[in-house]
Protein backbone atom coordinates (compact mmCIF):
# COMPACT_ATOMS: atom_id res chain seq x y z
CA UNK A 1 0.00 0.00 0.00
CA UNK A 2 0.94 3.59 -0.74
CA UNK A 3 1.23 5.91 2.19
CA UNK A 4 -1.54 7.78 1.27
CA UNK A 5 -4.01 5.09 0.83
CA UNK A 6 -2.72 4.02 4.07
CA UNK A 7 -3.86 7.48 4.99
CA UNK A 8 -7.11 6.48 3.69
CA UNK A 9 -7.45 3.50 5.68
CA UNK A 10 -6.58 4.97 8.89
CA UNK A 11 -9.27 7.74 8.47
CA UNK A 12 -11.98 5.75 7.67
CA UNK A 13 -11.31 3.42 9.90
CA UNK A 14 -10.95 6.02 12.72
CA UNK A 15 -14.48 7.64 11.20
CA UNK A 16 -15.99 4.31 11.35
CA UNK A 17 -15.23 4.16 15.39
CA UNK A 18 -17.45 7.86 15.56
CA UNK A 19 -20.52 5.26 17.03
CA UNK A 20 -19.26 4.86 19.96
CA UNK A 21 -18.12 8.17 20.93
CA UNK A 22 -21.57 9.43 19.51
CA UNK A 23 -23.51 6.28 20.88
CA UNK A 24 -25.73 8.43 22.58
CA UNK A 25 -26.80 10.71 19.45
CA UNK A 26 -27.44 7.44 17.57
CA UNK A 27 -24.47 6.30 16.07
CA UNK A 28 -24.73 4.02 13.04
CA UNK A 29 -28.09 4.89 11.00
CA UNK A 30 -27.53 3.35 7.90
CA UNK A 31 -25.63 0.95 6.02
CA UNK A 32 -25.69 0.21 2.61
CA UNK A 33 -23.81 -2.09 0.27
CA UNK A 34 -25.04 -1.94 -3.80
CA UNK A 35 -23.51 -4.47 -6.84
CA UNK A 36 -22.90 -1.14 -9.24
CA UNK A 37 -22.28 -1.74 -13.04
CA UNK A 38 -20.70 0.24 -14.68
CA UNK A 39 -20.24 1.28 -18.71
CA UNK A 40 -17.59 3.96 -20.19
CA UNK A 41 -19.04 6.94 -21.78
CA UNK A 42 -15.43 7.88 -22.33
CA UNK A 43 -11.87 7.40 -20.84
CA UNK A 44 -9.23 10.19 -22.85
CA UNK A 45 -5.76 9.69 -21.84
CA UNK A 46 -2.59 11.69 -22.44
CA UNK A 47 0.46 11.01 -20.16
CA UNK A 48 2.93 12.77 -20.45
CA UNK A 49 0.49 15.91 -21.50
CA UNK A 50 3.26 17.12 -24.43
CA UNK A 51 4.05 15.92 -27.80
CA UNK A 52 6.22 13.18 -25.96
CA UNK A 53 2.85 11.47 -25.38
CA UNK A 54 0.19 10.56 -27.66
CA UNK A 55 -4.02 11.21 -26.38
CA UNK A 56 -5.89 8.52 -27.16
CA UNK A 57 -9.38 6.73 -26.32
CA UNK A 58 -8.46 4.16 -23.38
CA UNK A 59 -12.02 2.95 -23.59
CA UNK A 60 -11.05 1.64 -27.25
CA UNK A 61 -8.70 -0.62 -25.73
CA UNK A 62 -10.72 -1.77 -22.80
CA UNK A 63 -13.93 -1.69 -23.46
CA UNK A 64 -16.96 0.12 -22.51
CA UNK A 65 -18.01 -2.53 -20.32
CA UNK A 66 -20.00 -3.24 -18.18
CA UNK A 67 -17.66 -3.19 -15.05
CA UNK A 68 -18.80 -4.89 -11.77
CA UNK A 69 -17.87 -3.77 -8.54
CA UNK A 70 -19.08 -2.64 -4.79
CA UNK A 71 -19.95 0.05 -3.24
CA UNK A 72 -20.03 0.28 0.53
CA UNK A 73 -21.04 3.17 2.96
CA UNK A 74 -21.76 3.29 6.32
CA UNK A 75 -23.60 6.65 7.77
CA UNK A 76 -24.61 7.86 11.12
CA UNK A 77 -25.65 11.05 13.23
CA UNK A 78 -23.34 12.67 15.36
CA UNK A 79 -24.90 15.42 17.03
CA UNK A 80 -28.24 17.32 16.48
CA UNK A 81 -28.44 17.91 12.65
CA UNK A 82 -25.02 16.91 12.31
CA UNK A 83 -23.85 13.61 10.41
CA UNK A 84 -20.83 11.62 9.69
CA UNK A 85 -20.66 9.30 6.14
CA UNK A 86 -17.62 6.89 5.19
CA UNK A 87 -17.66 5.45 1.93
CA UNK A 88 -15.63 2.93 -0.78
CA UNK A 89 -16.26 2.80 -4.04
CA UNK A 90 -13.66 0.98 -6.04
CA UNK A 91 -13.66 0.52 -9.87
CA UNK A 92 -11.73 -1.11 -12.70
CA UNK A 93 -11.76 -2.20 -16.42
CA UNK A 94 -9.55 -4.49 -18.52
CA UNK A 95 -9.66 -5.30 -21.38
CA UNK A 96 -7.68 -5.54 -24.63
CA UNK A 97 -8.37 -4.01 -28.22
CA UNK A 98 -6.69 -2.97 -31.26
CA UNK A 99 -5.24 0.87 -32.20
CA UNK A 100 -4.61 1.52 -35.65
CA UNK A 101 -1.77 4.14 -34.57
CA UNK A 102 1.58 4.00 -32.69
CA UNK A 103 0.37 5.08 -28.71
CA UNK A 104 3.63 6.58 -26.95
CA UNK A 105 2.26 6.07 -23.06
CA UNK A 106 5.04 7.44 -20.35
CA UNK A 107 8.19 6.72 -22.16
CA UNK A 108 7.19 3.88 -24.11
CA UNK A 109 5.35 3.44 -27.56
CA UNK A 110 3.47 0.85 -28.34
CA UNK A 111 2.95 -0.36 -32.24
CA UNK A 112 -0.14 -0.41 -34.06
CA UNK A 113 -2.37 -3.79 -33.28
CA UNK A 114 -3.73 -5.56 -30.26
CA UNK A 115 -3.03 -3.41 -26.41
CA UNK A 116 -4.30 -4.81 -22.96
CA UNK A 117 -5.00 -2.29 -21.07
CA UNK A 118 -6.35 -1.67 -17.10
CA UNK A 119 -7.73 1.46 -15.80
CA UNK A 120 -8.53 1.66 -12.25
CA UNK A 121 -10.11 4.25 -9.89
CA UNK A 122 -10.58 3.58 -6.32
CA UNK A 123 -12.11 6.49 -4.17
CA UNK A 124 -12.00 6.76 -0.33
CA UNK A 125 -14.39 9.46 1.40
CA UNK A 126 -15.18 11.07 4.67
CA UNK A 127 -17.77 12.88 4.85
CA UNK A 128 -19.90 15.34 7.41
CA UNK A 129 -22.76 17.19 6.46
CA UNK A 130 -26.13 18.92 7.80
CA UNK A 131 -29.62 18.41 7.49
CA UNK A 132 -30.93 21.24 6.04
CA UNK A 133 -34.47 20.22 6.19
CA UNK A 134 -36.02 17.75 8.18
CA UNK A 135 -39.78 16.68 7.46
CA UNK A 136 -41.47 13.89 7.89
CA UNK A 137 -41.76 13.63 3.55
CA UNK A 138 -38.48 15.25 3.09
CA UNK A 139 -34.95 15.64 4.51
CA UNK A 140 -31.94 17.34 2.26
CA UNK A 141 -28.74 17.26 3.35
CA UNK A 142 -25.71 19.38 2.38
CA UNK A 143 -21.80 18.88 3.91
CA UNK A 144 -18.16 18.26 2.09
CA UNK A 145 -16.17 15.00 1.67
CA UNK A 146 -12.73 14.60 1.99
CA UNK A 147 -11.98 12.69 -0.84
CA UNK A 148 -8.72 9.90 -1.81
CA UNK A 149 -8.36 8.61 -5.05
CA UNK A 150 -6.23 5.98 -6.28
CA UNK A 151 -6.10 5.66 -9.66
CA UNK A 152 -3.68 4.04 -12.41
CA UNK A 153 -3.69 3.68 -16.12
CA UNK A 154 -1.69 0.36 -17.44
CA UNK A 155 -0.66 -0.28 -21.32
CA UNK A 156 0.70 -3.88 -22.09
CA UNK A 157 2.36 -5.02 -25.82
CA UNK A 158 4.23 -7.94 -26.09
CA UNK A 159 7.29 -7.60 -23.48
CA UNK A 160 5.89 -3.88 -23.05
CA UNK A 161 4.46 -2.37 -20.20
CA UNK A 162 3.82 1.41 -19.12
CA UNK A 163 1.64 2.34 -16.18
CA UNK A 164 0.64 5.96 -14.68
CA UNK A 165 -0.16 5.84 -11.21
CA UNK A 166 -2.50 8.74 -9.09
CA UNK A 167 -3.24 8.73 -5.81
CA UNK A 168 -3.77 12.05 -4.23
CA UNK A 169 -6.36 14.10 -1.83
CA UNK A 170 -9.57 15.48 -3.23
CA UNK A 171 -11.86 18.09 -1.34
CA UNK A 172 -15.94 17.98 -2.64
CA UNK A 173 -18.93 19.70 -1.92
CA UNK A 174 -21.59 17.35 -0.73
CA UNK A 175 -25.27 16.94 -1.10
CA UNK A 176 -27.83 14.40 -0.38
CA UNK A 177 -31.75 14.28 -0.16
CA UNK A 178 -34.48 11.31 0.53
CA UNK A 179 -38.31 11.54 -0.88
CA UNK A 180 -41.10 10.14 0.56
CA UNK A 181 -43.32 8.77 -2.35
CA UNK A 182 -45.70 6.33 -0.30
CA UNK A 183 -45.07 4.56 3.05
CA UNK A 184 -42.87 2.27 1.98
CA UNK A 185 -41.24 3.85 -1.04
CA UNK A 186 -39.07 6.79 -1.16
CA UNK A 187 -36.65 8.85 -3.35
CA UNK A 188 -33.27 9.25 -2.73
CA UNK A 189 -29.98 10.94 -4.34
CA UNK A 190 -26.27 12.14 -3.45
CA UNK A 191 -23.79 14.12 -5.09
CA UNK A 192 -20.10 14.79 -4.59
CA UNK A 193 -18.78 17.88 -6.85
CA UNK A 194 -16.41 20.41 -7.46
CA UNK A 195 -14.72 22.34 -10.68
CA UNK A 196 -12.23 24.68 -10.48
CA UNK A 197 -8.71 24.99 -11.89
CA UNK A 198 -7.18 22.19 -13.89
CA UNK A 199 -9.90 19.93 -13.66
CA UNK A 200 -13.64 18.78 -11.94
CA UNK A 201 -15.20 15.68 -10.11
CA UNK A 202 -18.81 14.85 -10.20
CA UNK A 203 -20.53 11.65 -8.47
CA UNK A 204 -24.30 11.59 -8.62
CA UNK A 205 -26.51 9.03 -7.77
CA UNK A 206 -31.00 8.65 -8.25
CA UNK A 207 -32.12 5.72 -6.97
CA UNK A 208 -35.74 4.08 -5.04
CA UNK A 209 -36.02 2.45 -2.11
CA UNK A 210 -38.79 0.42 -0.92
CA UNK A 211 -38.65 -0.25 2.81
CA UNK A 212 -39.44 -4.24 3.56
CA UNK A 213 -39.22 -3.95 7.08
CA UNK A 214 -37.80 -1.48 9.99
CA UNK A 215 -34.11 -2.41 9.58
CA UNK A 216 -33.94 -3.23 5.78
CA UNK A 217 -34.55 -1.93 3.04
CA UNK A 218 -33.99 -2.61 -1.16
CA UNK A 219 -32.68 -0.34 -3.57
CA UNK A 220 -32.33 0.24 -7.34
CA UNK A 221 -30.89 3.38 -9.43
CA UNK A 222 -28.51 4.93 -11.54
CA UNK A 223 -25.11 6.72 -10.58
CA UNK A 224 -23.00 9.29 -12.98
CA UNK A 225 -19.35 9.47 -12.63
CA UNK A 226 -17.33 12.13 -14.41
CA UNK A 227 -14.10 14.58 -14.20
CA UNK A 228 -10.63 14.73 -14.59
CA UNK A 229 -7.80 16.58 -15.04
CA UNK A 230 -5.87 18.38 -17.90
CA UNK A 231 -2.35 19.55 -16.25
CA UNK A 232 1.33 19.52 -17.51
CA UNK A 233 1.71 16.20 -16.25
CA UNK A 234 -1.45 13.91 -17.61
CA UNK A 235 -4.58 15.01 -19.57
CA UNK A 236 -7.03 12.14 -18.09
CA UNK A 237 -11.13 12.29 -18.48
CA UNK A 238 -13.48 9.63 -18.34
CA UNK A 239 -17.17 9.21 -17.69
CA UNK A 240 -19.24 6.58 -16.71
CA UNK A 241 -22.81 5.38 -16.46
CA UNK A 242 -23.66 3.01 -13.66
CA UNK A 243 -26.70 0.87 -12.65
CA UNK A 244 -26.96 0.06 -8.97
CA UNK A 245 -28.90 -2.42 -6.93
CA UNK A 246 -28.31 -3.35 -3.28
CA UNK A 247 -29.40 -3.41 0.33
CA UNK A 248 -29.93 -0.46 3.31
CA UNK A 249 -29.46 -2.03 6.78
CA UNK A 250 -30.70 0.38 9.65
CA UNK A 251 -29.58 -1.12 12.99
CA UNK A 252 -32.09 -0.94 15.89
C-alpha cells in the first residue's frame, strides 16, 4: 500500500469508530452495500500531456463494459443535525483491443495492433454534512467529503508495459436528499462535486427504495461518474454510467 491510501485506511477506519463516541446521538443509521455496473461513456488519456505522449481513447482498448464492482457506505448522526458518512467505491476495467496508430504512453510506444489495457479508480471518502431540512416527507442534506483517489492507467504489448499511477487528496462539496413517495417507497440521491482549476469531479446518484421492514430496506438506481484533469503532467477524463442495486441495513 501507498502511504496515502494508508492514509485512507486509517481515516476511515478512525471515522468508522465515531458510534461509539456518539452512541448516545445514535451512532450508526444506515448501512448500505449496492452491486454497481458500470459502462464507459469515455476514458481520454494523455500522459505525459506534451508531444512526448500521444491522447488517445483508453475505452477503445478496454472496453466500454460493463464493469462490476461494490460500493459500501456506512452513515450515522453525530450530534443534532449533524452527520458523519464513510464510503468505498472501487472501480476497474480491462480489457484488450486494437489501435490503428503508434500510442507513446510514459516513455514507451506501443505499435499499431492488439493493447491490454487496465484502468482503475478507487475512491475513499469522509464525509460530514447537515440536514438542512427535516420533514417527515423530506430531509436534504448538504456537507463536504474529503476525498482519496487511487487511480492508475496500465498499457501492455508484447514484453511492453507502461503504467501511470494517481493517488492524491480530493476536497468535494456534498449533497444528499431522501423523498417520501408512499409509506414504503421513497426517493433518494447524493452528489459529490467540485470544478475549479485544472480539472472537476462529479458523483451523482437517483435511486428508489422500498422499505421491507424497519431495519432493511432494497434499492435500485442509476449513478453518474465524471471529471478529470488536464495539467502539464497527464490530460485524463473519463465518464461513466452506472446501474446500482443493493441493500440499506438500519440497525435498531
Amino acid at each position: 500500500m501507498r502511504p496515502l491510501l494508508r492514509i485512507a485506511v486509517c481515516a476511515l477506519a478512525g471515522l468508522g469508530g465515531l458510534p461509539a463516541v456518539f452512541a448516545g446521538e445514535g451512532g450508526v443509521e444506515t448501512v448500505d452495500l449496492e452491486g454497481v455496473s458500470a459502462w464507459q461513456r469515455r476514458n481520454a488519456v494523455q500522459s505525459p500531456n506534451d508531444p512526448s505522449g500521444t491522447r488517445f481513447a483508453l475505452d477503445a482498448l478496454t472496453g466500454e463494459g460493463p464493469a462490476h464492482a461494490p460500493r459500501i457506505q456506512v452513515a450515522g448522526r453525530a450530534s443534532g443535525r449533524h452527520e458523519w458518512r464513510v464510503l468505498y467505491a472501487p472501480l476497474s476495467v480491462t480489457g484488450e483491443g486494437a489501435s490503428a496508430v503508434p500510442i507513446r504512453f510514459e516513455g514507451e510506444t506501443f505499435d499499431p495492433g492488439r493493447i491490454s489495457a487496465r484502468y482503475r479508480f478507487d475512491s475513499w471518502r469522509a464525509t460530514w454534512r447537515w440536514r438542512w431540512i427535516e420533514r417527515d416527507d423530506l430531509v436534504v442534506k448538504v456537507g463536504v467529503t474529503a476525498k482519496i483517489r487511487d487511480a492508475s492507467i496500465r498499457l501492455r504489448q508484447d514484453t511492453k508495459t507502461a503504467s501511470k499511477t494517481d493517488t492524491g487528496f480530493v476536497p468535494l462539496l456534498h449533497g444528499a436528499f431522501e423523498r417520501r413517495l408512499a409509506p414504503t417507497w421513497s426517493l433518494q440521491g447524493d452528489i459529490d462535486a467540485l470544478a475549479g482549476g485544472p480539472g472537476y469531479a462529479v458523483d451523482a446518484g437517483l435511486r428508489v427504495a422500498h422499505r421491507l421492514s424497519d431495519e432493511w430496506r432494497v434499492t435500485g438506481g442509476l449513478r453518474w461518474l465524471d471529471g478529470g484533469a488536464d495539467s502539464d503532467e497527464v490530460y485524463a477524463f473519463a465518464s461513466f454510467v452506472s446501474v446500482t442495486v443493493g441493500v440499506s441495513w438500519t440497525p435498531r
